[in-house]
N, C-alpha and C. Protein backbone atom coordinates (compact mmCIF):
# COMPACT_ATOMS: atom_id res chain seq x y z
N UNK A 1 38.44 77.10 142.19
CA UNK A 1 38.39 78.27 141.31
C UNK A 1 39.83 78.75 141.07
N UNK A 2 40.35 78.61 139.87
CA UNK A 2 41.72 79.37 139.84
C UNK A 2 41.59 80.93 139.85
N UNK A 3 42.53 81.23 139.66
CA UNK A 3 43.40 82.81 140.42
C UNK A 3 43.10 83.27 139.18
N UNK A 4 42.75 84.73 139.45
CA UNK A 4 42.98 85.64 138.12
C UNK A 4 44.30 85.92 138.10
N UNK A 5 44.92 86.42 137.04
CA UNK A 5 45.95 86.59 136.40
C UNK A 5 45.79 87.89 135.84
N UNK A 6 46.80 89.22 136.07
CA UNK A 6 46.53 90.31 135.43
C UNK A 6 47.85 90.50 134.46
N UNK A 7 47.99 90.71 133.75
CA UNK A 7 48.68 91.00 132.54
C UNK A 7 49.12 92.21 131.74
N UNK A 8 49.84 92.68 131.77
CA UNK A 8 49.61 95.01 131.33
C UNK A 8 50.02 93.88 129.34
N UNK A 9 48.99 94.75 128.64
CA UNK A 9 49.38 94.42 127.47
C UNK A 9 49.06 95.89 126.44
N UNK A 10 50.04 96.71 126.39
CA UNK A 10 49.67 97.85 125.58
C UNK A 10 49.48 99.40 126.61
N UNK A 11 49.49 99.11 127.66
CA UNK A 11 48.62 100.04 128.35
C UNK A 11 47.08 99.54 128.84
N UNK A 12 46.68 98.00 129.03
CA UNK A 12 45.84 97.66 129.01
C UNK A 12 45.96 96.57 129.77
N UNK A 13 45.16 95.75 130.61
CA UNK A 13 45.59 94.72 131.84
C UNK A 13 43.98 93.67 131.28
N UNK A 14 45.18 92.43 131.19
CA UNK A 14 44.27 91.48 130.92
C UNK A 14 43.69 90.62 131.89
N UNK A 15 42.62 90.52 132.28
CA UNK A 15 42.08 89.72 133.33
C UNK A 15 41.90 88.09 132.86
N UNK A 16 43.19 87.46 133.18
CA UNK A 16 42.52 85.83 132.73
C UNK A 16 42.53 85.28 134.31
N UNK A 17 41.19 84.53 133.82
CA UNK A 17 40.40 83.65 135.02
C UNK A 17 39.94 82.35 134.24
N UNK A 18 39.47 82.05 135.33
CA UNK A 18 39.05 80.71 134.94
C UNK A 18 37.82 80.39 133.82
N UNK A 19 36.83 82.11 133.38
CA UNK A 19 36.06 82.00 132.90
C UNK A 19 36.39 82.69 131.36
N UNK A 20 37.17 82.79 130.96
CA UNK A 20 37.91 83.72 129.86
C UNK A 20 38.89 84.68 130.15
N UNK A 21 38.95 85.87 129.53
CA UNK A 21 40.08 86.91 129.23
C UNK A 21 38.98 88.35 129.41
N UNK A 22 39.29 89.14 129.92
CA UNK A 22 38.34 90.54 130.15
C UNK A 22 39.68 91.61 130.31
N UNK A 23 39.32 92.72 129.33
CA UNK A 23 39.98 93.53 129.54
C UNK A 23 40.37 95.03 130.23
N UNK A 24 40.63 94.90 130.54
CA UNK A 24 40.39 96.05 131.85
C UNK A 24 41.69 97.62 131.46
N UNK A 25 41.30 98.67 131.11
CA UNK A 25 42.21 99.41 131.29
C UNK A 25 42.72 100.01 132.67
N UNK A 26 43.66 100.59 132.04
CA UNK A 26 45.01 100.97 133.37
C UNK A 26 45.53 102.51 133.29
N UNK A 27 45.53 103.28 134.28
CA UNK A 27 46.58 104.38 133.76
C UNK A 27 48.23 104.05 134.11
N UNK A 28 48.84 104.89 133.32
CA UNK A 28 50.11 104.67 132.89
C UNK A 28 50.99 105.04 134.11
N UNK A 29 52.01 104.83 134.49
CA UNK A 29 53.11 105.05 135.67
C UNK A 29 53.30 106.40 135.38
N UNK A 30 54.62 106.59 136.12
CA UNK A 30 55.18 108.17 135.90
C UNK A 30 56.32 107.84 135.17
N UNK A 31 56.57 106.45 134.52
CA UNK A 31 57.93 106.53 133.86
C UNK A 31 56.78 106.05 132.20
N UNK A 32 55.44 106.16 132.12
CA UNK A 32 55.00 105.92 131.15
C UNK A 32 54.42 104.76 130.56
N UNK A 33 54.76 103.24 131.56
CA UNK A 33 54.49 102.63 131.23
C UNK A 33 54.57 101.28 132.60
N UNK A 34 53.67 100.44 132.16
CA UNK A 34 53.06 99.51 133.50
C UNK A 34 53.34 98.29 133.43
N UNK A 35 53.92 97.57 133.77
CA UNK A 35 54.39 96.62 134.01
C UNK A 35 54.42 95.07 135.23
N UNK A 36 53.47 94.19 135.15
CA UNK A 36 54.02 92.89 136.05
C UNK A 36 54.69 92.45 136.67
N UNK A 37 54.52 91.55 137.52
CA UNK A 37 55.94 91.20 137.84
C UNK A 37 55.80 89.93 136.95
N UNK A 38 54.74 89.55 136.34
CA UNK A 38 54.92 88.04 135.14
C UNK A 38 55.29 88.81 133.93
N UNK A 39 55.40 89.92 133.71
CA UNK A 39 56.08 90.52 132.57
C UNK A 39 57.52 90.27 132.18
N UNK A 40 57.58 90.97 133.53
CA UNK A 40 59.22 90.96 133.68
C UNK A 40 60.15 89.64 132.89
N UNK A 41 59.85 88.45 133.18
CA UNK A 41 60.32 87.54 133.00
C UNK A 41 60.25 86.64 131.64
N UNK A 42 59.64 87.61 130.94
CA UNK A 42 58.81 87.50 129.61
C UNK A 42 58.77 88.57 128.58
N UNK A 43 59.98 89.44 129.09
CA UNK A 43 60.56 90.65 127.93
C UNK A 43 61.14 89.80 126.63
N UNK A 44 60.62 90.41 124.93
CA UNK A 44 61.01 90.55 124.26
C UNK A 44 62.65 90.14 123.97
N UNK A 45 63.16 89.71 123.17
CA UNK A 45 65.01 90.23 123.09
C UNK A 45 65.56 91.13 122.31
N UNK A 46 64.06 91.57 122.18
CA UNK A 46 64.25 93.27 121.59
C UNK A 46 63.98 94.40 122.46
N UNK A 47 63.86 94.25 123.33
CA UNK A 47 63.08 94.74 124.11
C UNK A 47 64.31 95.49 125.32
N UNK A 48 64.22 97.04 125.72
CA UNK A 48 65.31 97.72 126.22
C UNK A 48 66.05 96.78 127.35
N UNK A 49 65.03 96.46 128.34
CA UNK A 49 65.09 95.90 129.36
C UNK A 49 65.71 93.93 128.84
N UNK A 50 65.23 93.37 127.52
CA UNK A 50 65.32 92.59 127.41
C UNK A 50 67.02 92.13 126.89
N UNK A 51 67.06 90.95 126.33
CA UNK A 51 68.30 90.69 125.61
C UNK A 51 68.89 91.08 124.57
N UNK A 52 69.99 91.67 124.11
CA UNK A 52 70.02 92.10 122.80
C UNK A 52 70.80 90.99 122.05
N UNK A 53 70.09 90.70 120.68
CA UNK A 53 70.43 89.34 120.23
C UNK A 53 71.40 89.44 119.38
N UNK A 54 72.48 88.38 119.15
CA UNK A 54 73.93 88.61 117.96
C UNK A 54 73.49 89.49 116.84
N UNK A 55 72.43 89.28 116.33
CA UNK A 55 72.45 90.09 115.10
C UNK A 55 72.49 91.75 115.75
N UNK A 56 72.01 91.62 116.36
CA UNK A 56 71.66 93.34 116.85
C UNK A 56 73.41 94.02 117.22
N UNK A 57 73.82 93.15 118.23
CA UNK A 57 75.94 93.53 118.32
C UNK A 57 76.07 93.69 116.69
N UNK A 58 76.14 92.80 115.72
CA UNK A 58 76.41 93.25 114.87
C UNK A 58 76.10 94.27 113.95
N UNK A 59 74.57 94.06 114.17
CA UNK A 59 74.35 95.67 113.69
C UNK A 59 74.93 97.15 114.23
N UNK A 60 75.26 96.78 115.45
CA UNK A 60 75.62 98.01 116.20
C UNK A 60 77.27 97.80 115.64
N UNK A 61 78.00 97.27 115.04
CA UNK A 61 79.29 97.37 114.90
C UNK A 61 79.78 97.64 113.64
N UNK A 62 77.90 97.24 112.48
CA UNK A 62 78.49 97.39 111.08
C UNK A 62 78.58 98.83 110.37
N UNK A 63 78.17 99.96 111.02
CA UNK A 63 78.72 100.88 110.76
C UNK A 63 80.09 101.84 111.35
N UNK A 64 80.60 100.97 112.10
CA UNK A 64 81.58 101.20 112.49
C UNK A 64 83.02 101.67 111.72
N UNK A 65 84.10 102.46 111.52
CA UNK A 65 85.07 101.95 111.34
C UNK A 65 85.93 101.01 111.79
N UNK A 66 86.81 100.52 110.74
CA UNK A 66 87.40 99.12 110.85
C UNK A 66 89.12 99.61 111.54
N UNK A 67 89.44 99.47 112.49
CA UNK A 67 91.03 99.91 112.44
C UNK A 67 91.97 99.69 111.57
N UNK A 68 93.22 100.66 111.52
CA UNK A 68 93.71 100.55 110.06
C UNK A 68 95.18 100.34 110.70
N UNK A 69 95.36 100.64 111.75
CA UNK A 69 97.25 100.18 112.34
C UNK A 69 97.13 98.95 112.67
N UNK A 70 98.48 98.33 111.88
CA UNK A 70 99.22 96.88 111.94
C UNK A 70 99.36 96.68 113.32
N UNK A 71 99.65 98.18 114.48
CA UNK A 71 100.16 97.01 115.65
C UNK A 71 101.50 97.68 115.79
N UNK A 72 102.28 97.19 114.83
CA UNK A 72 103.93 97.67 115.48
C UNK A 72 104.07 97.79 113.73
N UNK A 73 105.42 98.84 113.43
CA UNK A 73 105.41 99.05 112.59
C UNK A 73 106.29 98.37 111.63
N UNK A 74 107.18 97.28 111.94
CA UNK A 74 107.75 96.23 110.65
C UNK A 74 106.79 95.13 110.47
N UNK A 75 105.90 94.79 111.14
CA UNK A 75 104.89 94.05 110.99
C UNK A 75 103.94 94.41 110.00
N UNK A 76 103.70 96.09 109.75
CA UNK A 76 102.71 96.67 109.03
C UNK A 76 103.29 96.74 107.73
N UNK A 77 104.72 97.02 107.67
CA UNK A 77 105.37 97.07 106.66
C UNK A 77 105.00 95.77 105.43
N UNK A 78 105.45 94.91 106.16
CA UNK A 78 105.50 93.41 105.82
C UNK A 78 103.81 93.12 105.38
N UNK A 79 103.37 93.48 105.98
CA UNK A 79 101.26 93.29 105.69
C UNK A 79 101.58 94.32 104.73
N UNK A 80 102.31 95.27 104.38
CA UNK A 80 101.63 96.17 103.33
C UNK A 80 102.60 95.04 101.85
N UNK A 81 103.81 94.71 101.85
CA UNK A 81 104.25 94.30 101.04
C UNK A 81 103.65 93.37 100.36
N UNK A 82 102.76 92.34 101.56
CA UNK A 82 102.22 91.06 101.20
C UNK A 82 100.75 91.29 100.20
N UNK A 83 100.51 92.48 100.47
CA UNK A 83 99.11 92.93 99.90
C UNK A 83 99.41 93.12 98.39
N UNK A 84 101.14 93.76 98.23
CA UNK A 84 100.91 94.20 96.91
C UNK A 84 101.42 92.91 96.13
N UNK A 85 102.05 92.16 96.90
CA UNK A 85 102.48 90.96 95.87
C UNK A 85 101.38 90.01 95.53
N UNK A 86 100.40 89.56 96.46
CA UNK A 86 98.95 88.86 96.12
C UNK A 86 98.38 89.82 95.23
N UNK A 87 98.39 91.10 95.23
CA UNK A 87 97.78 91.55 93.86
C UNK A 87 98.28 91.92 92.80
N UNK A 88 99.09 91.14 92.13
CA UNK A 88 100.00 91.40 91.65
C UNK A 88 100.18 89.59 90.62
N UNK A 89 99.43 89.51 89.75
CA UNK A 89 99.26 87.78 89.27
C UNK A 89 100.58 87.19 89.03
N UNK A 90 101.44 88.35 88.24
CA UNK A 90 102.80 88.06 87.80
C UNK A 90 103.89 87.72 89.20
N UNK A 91 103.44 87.35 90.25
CA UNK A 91 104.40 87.28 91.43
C UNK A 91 104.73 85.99 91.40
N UNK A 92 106.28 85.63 91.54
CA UNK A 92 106.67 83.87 91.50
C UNK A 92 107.15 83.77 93.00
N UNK A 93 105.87 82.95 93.40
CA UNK A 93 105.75 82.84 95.10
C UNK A 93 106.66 82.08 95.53
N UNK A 94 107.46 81.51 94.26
CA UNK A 94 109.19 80.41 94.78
C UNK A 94 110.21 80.89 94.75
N UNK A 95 110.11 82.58 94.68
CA UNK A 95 111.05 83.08 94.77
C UNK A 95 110.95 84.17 96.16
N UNK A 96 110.09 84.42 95.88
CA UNK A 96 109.71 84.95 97.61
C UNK A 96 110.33 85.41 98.84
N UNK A 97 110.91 86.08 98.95
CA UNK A 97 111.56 85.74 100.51
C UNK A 97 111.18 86.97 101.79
N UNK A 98 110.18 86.72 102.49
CA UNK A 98 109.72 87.84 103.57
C UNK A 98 110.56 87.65 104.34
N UNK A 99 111.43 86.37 105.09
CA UNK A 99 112.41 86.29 106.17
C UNK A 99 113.41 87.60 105.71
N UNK A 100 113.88 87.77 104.40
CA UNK A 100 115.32 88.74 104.54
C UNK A 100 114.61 90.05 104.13
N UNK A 101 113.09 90.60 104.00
CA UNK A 101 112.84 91.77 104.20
C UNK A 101 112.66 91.90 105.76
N UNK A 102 112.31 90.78 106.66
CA UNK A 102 112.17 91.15 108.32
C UNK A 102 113.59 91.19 108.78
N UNK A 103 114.45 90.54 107.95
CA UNK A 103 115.44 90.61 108.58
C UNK A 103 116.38 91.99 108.71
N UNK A 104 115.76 92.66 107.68
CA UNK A 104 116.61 93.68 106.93
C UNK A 104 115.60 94.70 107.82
N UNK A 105 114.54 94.78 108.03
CA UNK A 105 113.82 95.72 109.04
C UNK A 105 113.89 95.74 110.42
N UNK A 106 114.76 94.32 110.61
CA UNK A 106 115.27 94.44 111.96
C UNK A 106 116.51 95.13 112.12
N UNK A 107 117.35 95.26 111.02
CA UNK A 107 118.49 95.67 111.03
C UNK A 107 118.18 97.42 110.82
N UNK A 108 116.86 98.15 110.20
CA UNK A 108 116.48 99.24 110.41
C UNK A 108 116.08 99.84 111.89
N UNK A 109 115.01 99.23 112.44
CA UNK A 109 115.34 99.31 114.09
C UNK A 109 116.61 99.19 114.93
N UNK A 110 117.49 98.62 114.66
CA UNK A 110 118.52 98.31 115.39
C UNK A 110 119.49 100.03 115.14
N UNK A 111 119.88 100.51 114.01
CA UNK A 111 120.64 101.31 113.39
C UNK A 111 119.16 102.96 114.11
N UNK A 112 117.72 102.73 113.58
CA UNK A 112 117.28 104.20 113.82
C UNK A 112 117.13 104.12 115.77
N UNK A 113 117.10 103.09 116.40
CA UNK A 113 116.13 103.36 117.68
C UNK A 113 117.86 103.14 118.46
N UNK A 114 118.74 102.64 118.33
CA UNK A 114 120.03 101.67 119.46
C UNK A 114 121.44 102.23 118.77
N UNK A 115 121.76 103.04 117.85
CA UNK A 115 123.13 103.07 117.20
C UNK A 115 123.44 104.59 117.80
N UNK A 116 124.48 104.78 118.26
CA UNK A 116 124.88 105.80 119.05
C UNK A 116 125.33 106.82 117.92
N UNK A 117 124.89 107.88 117.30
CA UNK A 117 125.31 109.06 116.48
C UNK A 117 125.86 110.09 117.03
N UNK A 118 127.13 110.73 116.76
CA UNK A 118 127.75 111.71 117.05
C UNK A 118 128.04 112.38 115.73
N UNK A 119 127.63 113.67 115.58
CA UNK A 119 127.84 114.41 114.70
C UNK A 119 128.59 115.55 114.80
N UNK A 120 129.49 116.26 113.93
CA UNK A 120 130.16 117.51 114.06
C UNK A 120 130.50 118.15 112.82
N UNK A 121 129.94 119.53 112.81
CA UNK A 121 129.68 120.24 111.45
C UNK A 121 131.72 120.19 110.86
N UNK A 122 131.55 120.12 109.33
CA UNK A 122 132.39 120.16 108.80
C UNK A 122 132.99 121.31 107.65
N UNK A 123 133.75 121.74 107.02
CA UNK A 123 133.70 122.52 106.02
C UNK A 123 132.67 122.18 104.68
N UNK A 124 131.59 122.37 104.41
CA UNK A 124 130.56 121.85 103.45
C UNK A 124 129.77 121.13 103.90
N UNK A 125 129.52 120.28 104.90
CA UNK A 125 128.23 119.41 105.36
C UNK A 125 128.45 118.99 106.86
N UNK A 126 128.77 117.74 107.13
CA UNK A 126 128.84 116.88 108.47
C UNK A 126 129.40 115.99 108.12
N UNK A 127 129.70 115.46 109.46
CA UNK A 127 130.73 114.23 109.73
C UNK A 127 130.33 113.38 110.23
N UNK A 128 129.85 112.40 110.77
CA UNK A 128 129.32 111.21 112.05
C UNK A 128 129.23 110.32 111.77
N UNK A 129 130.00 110.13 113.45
CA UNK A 129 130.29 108.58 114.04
C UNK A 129 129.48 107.71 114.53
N UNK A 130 128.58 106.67 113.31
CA UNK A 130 127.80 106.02 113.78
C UNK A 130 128.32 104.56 114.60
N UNK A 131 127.89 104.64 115.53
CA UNK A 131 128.71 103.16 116.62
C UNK A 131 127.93 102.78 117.00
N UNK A 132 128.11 101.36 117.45
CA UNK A 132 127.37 100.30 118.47
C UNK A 132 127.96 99.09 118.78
N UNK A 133 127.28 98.33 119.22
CA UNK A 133 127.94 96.63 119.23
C UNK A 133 126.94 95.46 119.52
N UNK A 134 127.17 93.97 118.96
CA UNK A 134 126.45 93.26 118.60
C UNK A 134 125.86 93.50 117.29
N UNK A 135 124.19 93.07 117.49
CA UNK A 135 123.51 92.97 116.37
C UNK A 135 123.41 94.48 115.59
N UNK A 136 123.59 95.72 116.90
CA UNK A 136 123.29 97.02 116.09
C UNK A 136 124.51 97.55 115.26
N UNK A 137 126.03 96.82 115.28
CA UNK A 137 127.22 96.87 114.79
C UNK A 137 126.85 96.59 113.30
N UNK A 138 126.28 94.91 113.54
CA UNK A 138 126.42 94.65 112.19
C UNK A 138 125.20 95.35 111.67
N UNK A 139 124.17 95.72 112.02
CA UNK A 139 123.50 96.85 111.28
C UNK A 139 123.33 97.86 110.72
N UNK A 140 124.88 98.84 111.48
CA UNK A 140 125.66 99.63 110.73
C UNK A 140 125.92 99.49 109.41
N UNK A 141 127.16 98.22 109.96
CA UNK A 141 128.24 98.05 108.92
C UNK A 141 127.15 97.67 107.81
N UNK A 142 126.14 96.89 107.88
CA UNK A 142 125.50 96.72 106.36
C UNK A 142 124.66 97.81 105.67
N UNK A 143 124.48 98.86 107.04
CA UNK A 143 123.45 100.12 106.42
C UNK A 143 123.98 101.32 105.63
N UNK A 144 124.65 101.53 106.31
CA UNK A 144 125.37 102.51 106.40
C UNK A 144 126.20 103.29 105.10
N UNK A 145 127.16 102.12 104.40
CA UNK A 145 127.67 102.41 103.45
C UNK A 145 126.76 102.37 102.01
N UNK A 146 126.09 101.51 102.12
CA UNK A 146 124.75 101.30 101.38
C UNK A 146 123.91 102.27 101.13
N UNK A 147 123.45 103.01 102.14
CA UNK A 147 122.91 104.43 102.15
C UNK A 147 123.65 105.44 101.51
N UNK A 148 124.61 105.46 101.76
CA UNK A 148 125.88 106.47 101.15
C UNK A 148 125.61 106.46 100.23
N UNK A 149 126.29 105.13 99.31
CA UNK A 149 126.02 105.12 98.05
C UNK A 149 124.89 105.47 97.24
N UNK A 150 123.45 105.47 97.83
CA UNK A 150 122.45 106.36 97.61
C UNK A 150 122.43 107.19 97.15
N UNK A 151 122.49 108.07 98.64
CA UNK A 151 122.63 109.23 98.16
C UNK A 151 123.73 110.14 98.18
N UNK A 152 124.66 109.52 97.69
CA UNK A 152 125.66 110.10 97.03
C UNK A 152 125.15 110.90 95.48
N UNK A 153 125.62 111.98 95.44
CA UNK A 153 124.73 112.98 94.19
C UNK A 153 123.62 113.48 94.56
N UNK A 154 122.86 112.97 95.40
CA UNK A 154 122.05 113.80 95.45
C UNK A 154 121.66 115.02 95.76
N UNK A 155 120.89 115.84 94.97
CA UNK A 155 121.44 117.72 95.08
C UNK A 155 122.80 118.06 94.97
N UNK A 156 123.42 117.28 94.47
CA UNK A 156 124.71 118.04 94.40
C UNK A 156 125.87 117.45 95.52
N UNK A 157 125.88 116.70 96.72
CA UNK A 157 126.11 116.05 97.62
C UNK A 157 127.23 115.18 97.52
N UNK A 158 128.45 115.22 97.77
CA UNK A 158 129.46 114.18 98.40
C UNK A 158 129.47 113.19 99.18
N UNK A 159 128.96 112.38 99.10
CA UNK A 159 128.38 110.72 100.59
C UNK A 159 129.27 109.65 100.26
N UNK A 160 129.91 109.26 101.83
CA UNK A 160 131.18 108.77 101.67
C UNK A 160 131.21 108.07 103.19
N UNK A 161 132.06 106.86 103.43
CA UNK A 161 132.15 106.04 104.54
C UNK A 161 133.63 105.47 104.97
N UNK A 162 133.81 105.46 105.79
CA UNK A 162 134.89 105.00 106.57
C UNK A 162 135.10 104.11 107.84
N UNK A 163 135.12 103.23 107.81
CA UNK A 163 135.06 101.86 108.95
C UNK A 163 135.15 102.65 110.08
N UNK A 164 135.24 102.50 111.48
CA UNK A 164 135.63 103.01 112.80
C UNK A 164 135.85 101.54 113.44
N UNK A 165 136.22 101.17 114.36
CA UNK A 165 136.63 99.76 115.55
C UNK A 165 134.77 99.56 115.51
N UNK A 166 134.44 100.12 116.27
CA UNK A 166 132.85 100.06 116.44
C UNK A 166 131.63 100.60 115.73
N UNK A 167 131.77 100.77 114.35
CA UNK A 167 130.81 101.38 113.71
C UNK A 167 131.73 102.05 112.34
N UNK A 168 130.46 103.14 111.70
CA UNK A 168 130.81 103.37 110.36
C UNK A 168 131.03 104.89 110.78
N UNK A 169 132.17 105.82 109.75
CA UNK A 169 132.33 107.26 109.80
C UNK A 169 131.35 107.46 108.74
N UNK A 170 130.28 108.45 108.92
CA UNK A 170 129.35 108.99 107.56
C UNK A 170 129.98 110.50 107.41
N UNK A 171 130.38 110.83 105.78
CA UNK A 171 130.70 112.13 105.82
C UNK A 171 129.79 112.46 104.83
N UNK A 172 128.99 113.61 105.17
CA UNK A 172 128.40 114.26 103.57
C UNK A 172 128.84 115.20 103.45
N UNK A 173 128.72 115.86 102.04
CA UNK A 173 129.60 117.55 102.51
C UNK A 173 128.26 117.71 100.84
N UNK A 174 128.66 119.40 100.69
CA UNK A 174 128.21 119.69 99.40
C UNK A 174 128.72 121.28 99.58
N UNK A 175 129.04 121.65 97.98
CA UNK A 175 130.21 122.89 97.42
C UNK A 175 129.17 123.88 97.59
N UNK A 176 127.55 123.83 97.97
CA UNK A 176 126.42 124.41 98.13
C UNK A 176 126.51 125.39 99.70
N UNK A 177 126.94 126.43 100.09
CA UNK A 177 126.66 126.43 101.45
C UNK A 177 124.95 126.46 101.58
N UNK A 178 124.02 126.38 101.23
CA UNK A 178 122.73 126.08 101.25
C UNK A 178 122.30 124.54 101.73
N UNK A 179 123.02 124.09 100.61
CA UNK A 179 122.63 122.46 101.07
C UNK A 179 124.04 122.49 102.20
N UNK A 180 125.32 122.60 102.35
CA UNK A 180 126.01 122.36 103.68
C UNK A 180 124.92 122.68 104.90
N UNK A 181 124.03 123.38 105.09
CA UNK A 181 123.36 124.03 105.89
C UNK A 181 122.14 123.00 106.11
N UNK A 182 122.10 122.44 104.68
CA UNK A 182 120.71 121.71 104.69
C UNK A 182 120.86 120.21 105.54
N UNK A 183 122.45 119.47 105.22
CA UNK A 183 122.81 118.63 105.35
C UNK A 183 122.85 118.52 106.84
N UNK A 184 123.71 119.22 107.64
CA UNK A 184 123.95 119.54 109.14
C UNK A 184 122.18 119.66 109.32
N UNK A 185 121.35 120.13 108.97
CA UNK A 185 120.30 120.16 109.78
C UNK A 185 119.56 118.72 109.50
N UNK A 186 119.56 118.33 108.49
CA UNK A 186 119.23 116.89 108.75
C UNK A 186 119.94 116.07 109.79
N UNK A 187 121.00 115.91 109.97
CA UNK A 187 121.64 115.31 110.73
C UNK A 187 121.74 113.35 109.95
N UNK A 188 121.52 112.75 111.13
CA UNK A 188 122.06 111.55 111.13
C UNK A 188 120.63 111.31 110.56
N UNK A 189 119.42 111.27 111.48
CA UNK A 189 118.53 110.06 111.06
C UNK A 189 118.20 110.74 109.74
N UNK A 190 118.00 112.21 109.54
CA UNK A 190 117.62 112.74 108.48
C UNK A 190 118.36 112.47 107.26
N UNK A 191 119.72 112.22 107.25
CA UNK A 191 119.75 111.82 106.26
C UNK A 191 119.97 110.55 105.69
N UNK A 192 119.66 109.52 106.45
CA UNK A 192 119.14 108.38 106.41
C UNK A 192 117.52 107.91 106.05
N UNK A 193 117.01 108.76 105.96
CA UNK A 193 115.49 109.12 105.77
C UNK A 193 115.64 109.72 104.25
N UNK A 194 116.85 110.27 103.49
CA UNK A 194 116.88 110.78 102.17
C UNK A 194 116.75 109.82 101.14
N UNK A 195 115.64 110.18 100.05
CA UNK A 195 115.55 109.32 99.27
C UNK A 195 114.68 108.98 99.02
N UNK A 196 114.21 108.39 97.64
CA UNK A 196 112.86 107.57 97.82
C UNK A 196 113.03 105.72 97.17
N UNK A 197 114.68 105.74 97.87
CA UNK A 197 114.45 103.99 97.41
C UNK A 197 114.28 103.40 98.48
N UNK A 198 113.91 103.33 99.71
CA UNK A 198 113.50 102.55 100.49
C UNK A 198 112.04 101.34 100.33
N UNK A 199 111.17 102.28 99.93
CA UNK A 199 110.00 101.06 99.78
C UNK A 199 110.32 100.17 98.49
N UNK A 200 110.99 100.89 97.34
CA UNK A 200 110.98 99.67 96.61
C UNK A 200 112.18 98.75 96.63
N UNK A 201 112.80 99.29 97.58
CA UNK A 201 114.03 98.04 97.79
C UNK A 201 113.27 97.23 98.67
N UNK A 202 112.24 97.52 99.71
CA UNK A 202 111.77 96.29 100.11
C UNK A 202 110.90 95.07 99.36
N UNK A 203 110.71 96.07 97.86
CA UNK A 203 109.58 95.33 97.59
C UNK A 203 110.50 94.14 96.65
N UNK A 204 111.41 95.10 96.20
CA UNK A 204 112.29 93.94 95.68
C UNK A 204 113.19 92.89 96.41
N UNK A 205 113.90 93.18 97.83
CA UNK A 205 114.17 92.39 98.78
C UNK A 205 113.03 90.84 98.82
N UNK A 206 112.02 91.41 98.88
CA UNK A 206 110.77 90.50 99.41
C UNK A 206 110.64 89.54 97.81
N UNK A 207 110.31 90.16 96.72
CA UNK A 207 110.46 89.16 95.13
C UNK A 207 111.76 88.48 95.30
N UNK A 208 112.21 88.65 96.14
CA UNK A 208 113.92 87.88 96.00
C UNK A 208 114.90 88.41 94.77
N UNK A 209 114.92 89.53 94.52
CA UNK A 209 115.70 89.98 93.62
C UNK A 209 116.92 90.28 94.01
N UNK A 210 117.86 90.59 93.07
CA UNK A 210 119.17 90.56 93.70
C UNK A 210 119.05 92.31 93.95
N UNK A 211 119.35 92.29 95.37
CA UNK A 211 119.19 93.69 95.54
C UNK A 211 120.54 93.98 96.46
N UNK A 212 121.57 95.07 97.00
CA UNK A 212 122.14 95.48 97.63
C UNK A 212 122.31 95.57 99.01
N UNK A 213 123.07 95.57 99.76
CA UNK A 213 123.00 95.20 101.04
C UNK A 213 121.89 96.01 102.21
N UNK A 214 121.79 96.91 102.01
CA UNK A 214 120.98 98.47 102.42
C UNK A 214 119.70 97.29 102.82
């Protein structure tokens, strides 16, 4: 004679024997619900206790937001440039050059995070001695005067450079004591931050255009 077999199916326990299936009700646990130990091993993969299947991770991830930081920020730069030149049909990809926009953003790290600034207020603006040595030297010497020339005029502004042994002299001044005031409070990185030709000199750096040393 084989073994009955009890089964919880619904709230309901199935009696299989050797002579059919009989159904037998059950009351419910205190957590609501009744369970086998041949159940167990025979959960759903939908099922809480059971497996949750790839599609389901992905469901749980597709309303997610997507992260939006590059990571480090000349890397993001460079992903943002590359985005606008692929959309962009008129782009001649043989002229191209991302090596001398990374190169030129390495030479921006080198000059904002490693170049030693000393500043000292002047009659009309500021004075400072940007220095370093090695790679952050020559990052000066190519930034530096380049920037000047910028923003030279701007608001009214005097921007002007002078070699040092180890670095570049930056002088700004302006006949404004408002902007003299404005200038000294920018300081060094601030007014290296003046302007709005930075993104499209990269974008033109990157088309390979003939662009300026900056």
């Amino acid at each position: 004679m084989l073994p009955t077999r009890r089964i919880l199916v619904s709230g309901a326990i199935l009696l299989i024997g050797a002579t059919g299936i009989a159904l037998g009700e059950t009351a419910p646990s205190h957590s609501g619900t009744m369970e086998s130990p041949e159940m167990r091993g025979t959960m759903p993969p939908h099922h809480p206790q059971g497996r949750m299947p790839m599609a389901g991770h992905a469901a749980m991830h597709a309303g997610m937001a997507a992260p939006t930081m590059a990571g480090q920020d000349a890397f993001g730069a460079i992903q943002e440039i590359v985005r606008l030149l692929e959309a962009d049909p008129q782009t001649d990809w043989a002229k191209i050059d991302l090596e001398a926009l990374r190169q030129h953003l390495i030479d921006m790290n080198e000059v904002t995070l490693k170049a030693a600034a000393a500043a000292k207020p002047i009659d009309g603006g500021a004075e400072i001695a940007i220095t370093g040595s090695g790679r952050t030297l020559a990052a000066i010497q190519r930034m530096i005067p380049a920037h000047a020339r910028e923003i030279d005029g701007h608001k009214g502004w005097n921007a002007k450079t002078a070699p040092l042994a180890d670095g570049i002299l930056l002088t700004v001044t302006s006949a404004d004591p408002r902007e003299a005031a404005h200038i000294r409070g920018l300081g060094f990185i601030g007014l290296m931050t003046t302007g709005g030709h930075h993104q499209p000199h990269h974008l033109a750096m990157a088309r390979g255009d003939a662009v300026h040393a900056h």
